[in-house]
C-alpha atoms as a PDB file:
ATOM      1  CA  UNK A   1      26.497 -25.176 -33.722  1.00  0.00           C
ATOM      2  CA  UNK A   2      24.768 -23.923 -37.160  1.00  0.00           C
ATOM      3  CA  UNK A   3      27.064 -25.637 -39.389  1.00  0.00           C
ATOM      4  CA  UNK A   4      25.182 -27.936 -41.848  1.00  0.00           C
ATOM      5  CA  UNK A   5      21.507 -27.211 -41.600  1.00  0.00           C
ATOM      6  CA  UNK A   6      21.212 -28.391 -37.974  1.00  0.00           C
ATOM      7  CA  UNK A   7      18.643 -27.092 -35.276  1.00  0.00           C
ATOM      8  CA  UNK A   8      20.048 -27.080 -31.478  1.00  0.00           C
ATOM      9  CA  UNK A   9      16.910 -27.232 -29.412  1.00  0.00           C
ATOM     10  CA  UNK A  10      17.857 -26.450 -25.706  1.00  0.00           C
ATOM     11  CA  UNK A  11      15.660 -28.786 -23.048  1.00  0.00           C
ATOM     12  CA  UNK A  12      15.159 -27.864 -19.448  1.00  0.00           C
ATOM     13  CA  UNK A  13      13.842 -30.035 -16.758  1.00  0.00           C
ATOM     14  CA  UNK A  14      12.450 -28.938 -13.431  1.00  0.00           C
ATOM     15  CA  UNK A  15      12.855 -31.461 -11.092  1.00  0.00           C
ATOM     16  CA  UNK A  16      11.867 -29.907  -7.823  1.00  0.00           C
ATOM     17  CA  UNK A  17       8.202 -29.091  -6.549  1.00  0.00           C
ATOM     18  CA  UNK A  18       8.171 -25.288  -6.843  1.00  0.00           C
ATOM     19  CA  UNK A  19       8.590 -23.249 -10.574  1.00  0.00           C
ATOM     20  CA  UNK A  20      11.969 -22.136 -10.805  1.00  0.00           C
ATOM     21  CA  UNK A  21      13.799 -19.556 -13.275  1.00  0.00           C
ATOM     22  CA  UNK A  22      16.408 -20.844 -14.865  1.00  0.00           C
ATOM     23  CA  UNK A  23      19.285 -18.375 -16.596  1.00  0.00           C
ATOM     24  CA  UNK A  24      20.416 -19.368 -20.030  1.00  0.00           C
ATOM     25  CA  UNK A  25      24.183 -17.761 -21.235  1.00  0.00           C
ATOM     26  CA  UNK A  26      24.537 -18.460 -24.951  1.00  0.00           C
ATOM     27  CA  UNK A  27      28.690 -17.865 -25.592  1.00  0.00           C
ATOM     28  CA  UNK A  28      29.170 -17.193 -29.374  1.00  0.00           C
ATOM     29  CA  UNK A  29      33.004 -16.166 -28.831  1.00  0.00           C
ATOM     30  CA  UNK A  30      33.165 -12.967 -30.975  1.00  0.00           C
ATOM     31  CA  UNK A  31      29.426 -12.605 -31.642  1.00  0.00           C
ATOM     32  CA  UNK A  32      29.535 -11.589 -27.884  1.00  0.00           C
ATOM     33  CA  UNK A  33      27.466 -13.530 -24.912  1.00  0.00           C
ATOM     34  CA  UNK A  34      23.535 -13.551 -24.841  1.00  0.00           C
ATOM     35  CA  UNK A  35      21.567 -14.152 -21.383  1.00  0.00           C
ATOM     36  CA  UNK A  36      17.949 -14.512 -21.029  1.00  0.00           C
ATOM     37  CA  UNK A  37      15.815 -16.298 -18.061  1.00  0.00           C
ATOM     38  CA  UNK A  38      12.820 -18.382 -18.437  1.00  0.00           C
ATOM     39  CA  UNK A  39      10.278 -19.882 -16.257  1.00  0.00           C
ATOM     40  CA  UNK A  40      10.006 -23.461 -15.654  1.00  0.00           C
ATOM     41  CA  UNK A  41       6.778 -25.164 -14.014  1.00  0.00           C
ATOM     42  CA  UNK A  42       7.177 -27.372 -11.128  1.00  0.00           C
ATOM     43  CA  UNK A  43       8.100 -30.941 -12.348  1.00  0.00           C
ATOM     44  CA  UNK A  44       7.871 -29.286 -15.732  1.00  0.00           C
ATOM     45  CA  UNK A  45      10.228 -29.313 -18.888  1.00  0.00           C
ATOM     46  CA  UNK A  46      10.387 -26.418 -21.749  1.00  0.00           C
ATOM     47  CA  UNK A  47      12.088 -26.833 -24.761  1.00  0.00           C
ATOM     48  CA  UNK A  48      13.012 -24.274 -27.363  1.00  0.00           C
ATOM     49  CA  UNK A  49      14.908 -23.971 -30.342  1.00  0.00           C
ATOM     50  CA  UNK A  50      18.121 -21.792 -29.544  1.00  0.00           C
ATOM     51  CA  UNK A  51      18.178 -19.877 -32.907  1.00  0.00           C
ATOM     52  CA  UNK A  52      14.698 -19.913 -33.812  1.00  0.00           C
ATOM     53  CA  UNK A  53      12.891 -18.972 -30.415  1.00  0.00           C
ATOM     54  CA  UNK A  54      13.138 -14.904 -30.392  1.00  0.00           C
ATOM     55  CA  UNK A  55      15.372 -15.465 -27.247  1.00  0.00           C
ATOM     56  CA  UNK A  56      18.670 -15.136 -28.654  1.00  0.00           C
ATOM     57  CA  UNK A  57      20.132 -13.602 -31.844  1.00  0.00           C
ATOM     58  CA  UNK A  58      22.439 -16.604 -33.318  1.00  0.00           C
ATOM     59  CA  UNK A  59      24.614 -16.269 -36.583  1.00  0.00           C
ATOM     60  CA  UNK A  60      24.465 -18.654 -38.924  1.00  0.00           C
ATOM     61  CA  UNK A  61      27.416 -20.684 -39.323  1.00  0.00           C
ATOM     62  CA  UNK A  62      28.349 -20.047 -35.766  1.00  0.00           C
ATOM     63  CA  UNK A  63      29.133 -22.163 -32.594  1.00  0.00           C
ATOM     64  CA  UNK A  64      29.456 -21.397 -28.648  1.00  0.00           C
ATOM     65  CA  UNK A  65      28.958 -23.079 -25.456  1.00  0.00           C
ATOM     66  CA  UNK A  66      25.694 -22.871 -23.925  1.00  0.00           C
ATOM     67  CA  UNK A  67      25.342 -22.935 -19.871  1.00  0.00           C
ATOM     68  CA  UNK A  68      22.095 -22.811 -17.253  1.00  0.00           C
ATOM     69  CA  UNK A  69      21.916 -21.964 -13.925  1.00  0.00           C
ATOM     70  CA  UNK A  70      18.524 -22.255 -11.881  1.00  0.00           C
ATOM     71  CA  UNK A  71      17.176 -21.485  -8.374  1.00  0.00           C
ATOM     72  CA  UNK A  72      16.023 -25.315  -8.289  1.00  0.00           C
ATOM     73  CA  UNK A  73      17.504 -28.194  -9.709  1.00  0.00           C
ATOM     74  CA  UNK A  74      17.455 -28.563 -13.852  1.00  0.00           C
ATOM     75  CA  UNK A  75      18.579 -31.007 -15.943  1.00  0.00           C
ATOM     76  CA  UNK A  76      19.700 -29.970 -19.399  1.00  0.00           C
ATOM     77  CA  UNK A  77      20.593 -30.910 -22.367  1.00  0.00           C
ATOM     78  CA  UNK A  78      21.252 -29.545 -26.207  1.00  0.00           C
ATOM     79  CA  UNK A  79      18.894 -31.839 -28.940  1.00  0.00           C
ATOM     80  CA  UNK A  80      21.191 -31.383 -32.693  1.00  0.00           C
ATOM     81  CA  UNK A  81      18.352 -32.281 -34.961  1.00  0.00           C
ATOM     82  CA  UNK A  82      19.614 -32.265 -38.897  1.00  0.00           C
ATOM     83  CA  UNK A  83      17.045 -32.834 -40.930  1.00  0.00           C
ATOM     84  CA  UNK A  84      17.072 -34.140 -45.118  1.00  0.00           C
ATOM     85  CA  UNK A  85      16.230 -31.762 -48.088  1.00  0.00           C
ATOM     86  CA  UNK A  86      12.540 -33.261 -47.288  1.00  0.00           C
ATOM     87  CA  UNK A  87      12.404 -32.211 -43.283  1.00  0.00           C
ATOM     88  CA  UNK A  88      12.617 -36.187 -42.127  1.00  0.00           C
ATOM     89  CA  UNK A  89      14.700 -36.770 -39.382  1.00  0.00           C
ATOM     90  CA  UNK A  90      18.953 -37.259 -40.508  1.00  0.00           C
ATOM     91  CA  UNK A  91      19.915 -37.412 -37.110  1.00  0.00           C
ATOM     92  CA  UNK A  92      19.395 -35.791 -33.205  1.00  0.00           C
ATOM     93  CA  UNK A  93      21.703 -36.230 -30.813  1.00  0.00           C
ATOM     94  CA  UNK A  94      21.517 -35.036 -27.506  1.00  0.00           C
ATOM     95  CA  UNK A  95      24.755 -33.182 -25.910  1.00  0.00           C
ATOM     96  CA  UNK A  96      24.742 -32.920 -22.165  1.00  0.00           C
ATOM     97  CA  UNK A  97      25.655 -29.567 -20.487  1.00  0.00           C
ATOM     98  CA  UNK A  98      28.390 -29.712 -17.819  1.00  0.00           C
END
């Protein structure tokens, strides 16, 4: 979700002892579906912004389900981050994936 200013940063978490890839599908309805890997270290997290990385190519003013799947066990989770006209912090609130 664009709508409003707000950032959607995506965090993985690796919770196993080996690096694992993990698959990210970024569904933007009609803007079509996006999938790109990336590696996580062992007991390692990576976050990235979904819009703003280079990974995918997001609208703005857009909104779509995001889903991972790994060869180890991740947890993830979207971070909505709105910041004010000055770049403080409005809000983040984290949205689990299913």
């Amino acid at each position: 979700n664009t709508f409003l200013g707000a950032f959607n940063w995506l965090r993985l978490l690796n919770t196993s002892a080996s690096a694992t890839v993990a698959t990210v599908t970024l569904n933007q309805g009609t803007s079509g579906v996006q999938t790109q890997s990336v590696s996580i270290p062992a007991r390692g997290r990576l976050d990235f912004e979904l819009a703003n990385s280079g990974l995918f190519t997001i609208a703005s003013e857009t909104y779509g389900p995001v889903s991972v799947s790994a060869t180890a066990p991740v947890a993830a989770e979207v971070l909505r981050v709105k910041p004010t006209s000055t770049m403080a912090l409005d809000f983040v609130n984290n949205v689990p994936l299913n």
